[in-house]
Protein backbone atom coordinates (compact mmCIF):
# COMPACT_ATOMS: atom_id res chain seq x y z
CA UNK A 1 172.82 89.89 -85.29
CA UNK A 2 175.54 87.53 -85.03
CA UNK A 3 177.92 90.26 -84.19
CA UNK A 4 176.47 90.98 -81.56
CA UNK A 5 176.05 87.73 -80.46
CA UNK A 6 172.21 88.66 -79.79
CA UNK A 7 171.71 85.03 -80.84
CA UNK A 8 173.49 83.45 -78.55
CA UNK A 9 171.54 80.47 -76.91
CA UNK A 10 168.49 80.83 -78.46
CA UNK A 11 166.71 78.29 -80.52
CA UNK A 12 165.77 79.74 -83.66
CA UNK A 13 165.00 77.63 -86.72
CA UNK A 14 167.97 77.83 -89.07
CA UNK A 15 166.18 78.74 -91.88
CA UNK A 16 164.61 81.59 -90.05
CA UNK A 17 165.33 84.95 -92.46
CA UNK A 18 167.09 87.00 -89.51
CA UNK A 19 168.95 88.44 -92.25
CA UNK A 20 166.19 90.41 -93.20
CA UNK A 21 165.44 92.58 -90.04
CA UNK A 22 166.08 95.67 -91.21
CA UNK A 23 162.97 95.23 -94.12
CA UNK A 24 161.08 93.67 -91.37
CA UNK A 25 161.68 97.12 -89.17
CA UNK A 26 161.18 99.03 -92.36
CA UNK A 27 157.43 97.64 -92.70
CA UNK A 28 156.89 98.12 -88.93
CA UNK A 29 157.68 101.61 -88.84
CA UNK A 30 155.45 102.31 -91.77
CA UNK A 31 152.24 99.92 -90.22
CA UNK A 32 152.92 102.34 -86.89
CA UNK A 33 154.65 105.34 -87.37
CA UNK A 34 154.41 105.66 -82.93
CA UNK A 35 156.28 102.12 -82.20
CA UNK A 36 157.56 102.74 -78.98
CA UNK A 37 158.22 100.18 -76.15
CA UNK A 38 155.78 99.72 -73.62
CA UNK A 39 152.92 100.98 -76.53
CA UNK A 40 150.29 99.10 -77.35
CA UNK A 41 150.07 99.71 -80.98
CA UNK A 42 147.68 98.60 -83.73
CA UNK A 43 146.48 94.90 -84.47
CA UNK A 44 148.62 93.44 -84.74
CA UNK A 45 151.63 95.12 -83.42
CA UNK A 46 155.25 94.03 -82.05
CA UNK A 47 158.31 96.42 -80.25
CA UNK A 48 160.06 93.89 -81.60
CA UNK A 49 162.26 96.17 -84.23
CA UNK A 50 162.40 98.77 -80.59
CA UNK A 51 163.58 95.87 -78.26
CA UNK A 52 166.12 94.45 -81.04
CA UNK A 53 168.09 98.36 -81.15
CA UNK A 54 168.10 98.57 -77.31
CA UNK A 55 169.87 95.17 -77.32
CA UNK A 56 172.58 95.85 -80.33
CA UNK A 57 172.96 99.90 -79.43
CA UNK A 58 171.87 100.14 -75.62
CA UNK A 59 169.91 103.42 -77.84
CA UNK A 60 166.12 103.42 -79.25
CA UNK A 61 166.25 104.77 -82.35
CA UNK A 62 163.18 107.68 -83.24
CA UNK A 63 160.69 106.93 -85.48
C-alpha cells in the first residue's frame, strides 16, 4: 500500500494490520462471491477489497 502511496495523508492508527489486505480480500470474496462496486451485498458487506484495486491498478479485478 505504501508503494503506492495509497496512504498518503490519511490517519490510520499505526498499529492498524494493512499488511494483511490481501487475507482480508480473500475472506470477502468468499462471504460474497458477487462483490462488485456500487452492489449492495450481504450484511454486512464492504467494496472495500473492489475500491482498494481500482486505486493501486486503475483495473477491478473479477471475482
Amino acid at each position: 500500500m505504501r508503494k503506492e502511496d495509497i496512504m498518503s495523508g490519511k490517519h490510520l492508527n499505526r498499529r492498524f494490520p494493512i499488511h494483511n489486505h490481501p487475507r482480508a480480500v480473500e475472506r470477502a470474496r468468499r462471504a460474497d462471491p458477487d462483490l462488485a462496486a456500487g452492489r449492495v451485498g450481504p450484511n454486512p458487506s464492504s467494496a472495500m477489497p473492489v475500491l482498494i484495486d481500482l486505486m493501486r491498478t486503475g483495473i477491478m479485478k473479477s471475482c
